[in-house]
C-alpha atoms as a PDB file:
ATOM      1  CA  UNK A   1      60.180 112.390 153.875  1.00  0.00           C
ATOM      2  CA  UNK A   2      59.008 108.855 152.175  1.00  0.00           C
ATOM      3  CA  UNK A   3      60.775 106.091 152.467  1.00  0.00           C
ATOM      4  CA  UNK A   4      59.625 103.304 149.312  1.00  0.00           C
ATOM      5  CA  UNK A   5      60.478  99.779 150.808  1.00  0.00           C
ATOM      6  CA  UNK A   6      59.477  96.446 151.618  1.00  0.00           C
ATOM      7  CA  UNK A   7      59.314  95.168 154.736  1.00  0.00           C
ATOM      8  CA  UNK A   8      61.230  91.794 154.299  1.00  0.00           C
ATOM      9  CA  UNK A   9      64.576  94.166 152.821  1.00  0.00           C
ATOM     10  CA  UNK A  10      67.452  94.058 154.897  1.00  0.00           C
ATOM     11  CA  UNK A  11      68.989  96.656 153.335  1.00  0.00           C
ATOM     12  CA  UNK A  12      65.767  98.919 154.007  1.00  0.00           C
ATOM     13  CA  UNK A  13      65.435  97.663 157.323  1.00  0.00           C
ATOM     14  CA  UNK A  14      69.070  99.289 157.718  1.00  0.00           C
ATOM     15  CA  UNK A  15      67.703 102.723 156.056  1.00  0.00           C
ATOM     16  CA  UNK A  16      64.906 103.164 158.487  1.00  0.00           C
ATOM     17  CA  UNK A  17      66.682 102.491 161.841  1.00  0.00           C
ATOM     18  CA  UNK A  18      69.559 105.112 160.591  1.00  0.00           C
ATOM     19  CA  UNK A  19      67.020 107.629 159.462  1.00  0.00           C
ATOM     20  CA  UNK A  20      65.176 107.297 162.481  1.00  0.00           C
ATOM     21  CA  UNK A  21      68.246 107.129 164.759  1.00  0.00           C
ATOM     22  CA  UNK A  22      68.962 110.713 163.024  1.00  0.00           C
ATOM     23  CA  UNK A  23      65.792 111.971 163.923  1.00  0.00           C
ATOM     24  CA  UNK A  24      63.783 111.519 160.825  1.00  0.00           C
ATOM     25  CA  UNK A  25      60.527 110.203 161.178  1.00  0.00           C
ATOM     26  CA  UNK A  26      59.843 108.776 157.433  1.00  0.00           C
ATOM     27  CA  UNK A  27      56.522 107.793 156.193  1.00  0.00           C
ATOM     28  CA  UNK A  28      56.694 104.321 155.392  1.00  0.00           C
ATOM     29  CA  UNK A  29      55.278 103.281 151.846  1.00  0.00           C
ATOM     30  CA  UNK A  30      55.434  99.168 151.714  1.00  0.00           C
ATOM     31  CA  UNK A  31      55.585  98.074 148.280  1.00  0.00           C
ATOM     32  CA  UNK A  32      54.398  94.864 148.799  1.00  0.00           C
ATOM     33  CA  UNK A  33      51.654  95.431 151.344  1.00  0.00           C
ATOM     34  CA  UNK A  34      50.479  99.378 149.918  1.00  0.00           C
ATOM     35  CA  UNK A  35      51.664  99.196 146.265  1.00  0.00           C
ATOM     36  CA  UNK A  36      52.896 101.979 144.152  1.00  0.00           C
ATOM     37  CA  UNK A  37      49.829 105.101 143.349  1.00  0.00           C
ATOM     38  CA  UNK A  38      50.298 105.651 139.567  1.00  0.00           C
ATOM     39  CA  UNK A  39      51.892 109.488 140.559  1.00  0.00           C
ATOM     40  CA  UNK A  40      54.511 107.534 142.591  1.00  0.00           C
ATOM     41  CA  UNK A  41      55.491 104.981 139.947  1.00  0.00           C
ATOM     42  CA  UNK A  42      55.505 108.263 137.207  1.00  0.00           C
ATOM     43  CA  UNK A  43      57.513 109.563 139.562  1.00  0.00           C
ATOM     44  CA  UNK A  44      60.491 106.761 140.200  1.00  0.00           C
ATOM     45  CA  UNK A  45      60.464 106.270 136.829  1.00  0.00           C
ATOM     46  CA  UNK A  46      60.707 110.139 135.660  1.00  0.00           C
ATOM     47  CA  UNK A  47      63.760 110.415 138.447  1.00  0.00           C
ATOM     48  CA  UNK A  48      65.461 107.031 138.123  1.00  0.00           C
ATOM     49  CA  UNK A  49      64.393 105.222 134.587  1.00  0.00           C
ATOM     50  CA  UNK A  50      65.511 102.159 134.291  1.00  0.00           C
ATOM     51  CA  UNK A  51      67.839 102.037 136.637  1.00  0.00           C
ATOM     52  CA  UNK A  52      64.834 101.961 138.866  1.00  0.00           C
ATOM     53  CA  UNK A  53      64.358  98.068 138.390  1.00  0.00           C
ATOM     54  CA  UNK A  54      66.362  95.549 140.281  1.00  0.00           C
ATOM     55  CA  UNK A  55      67.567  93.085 138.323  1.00  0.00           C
ATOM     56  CA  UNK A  56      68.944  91.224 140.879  1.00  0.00           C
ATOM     57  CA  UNK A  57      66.015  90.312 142.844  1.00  0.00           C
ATOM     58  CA  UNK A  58      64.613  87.016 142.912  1.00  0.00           C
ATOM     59  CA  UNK A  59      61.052  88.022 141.478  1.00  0.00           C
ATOM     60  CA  UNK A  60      63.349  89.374 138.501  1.00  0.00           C
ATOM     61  CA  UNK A  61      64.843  86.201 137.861  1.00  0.00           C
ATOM     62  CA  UNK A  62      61.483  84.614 137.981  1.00  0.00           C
ATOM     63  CA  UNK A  63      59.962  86.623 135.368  1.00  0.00           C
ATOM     64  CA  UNK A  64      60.179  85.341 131.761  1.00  0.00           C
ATOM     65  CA  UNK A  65      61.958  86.730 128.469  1.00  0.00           C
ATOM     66  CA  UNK A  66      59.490  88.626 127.272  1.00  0.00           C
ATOM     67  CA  UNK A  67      58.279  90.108 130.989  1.00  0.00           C
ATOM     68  CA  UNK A  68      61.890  91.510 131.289  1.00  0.00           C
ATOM     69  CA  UNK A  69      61.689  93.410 128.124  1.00  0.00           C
ATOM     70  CA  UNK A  70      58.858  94.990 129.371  1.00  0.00           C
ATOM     71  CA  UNK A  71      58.658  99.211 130.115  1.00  0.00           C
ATOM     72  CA  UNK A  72      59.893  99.966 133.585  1.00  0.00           C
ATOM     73  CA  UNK A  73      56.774 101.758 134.277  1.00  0.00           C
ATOM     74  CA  UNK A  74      54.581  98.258 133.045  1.00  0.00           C
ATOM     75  CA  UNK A  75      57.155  96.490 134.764  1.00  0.00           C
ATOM     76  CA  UNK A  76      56.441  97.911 138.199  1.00  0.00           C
ATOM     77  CA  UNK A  77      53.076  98.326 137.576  1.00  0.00           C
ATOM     78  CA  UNK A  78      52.631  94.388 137.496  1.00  0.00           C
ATOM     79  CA  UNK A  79      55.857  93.782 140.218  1.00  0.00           C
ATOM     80  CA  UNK A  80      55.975  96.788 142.959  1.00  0.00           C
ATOM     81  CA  UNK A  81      58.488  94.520 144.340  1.00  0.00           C
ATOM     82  CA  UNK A  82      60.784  94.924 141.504  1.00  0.00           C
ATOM     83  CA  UNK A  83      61.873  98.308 142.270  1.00  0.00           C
ATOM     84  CA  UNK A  84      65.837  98.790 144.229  1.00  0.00           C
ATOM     85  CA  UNK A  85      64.751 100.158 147.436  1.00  0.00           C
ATOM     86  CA  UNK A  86      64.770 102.088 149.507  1.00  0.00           C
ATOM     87  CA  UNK A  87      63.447 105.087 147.385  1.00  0.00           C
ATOM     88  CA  UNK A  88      63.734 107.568 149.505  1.00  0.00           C
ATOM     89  CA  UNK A  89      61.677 111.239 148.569  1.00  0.00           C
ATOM     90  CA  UNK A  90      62.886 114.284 150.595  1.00  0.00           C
ATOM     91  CA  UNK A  91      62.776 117.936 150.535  1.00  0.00           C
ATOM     92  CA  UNK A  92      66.704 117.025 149.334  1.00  0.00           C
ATOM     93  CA  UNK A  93      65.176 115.011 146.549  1.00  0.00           C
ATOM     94  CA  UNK A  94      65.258 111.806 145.265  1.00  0.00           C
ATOM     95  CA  UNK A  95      67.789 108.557 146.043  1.00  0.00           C
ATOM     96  CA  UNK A  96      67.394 105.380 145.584  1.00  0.00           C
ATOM     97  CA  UNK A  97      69.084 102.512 147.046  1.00  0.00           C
ATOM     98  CA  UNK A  98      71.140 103.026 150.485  1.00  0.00           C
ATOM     99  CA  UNK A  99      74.895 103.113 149.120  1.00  0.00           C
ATOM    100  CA  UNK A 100      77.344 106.008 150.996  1.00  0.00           C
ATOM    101  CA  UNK A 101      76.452 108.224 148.895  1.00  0.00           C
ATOM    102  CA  UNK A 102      73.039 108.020 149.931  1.00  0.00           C
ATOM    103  CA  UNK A 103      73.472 107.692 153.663  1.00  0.00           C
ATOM    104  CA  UNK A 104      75.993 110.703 153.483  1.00  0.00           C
ATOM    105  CA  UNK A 105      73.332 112.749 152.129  1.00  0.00           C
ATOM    106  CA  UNK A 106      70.838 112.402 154.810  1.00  0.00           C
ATOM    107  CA  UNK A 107      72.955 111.335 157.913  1.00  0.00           C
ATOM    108  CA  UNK A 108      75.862 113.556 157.831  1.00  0.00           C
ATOM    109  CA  UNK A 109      74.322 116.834 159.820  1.00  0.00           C
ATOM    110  CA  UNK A 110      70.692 115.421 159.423  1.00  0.00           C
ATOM    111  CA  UNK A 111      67.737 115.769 161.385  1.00  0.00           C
END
């Protein structure tokens, strides 16, 4: 399993402790500190599109008109930090965010 976060994220702070309290043992891929590889931002954006970008992050209201309209993939390429985290890559998949849906899927029965 990879978990794709950022180390100042609440919200993935919350993903890791669960996953690890249900005996996953995630590697950790920091968006900020490790970046996205080119395969992994193919990859987020072939599973998720669009909906890959958080446009409610600060960094995404700092970004101008025309930086907004950019492609997802350009997007992240210039703003790791722009994706909704956690992205989480399993042998179950891919999820993204940390909704119930989400947690169901690798909490209920997990480890």
């Amino acid at each position: 399993m990879r978990v794709f976060s950022l180390k100042s994220c609440d919200t993935c702070r919350k993903a890791l402790k669960s996953l690890a309290e249900a005996g996953y043992a995630p590697d950790v891929v920091d968006v900020r500190k490790d970046g996205l590889s080119d395969a992994d931002r193919a990859a987020v954006i072939a599973e998720f599109g669009d909906a890959a970008i958080n446009r409610a992050s600060t960094t995404w209201r700092g970004l101008s008109d025309a930086e907004k309209e950019m492609d997802p993939a350009a997007l992240l390429a210039a703003y790791p930090t722009l994706m909704k985290r956690p992205v989480i890559q399993s042998d179950q998949g891919w999820t993204i965010g940390w909704k119930a849906d989400v947690q169901t899927r690798y909490l209920d029965g997990a480890g």
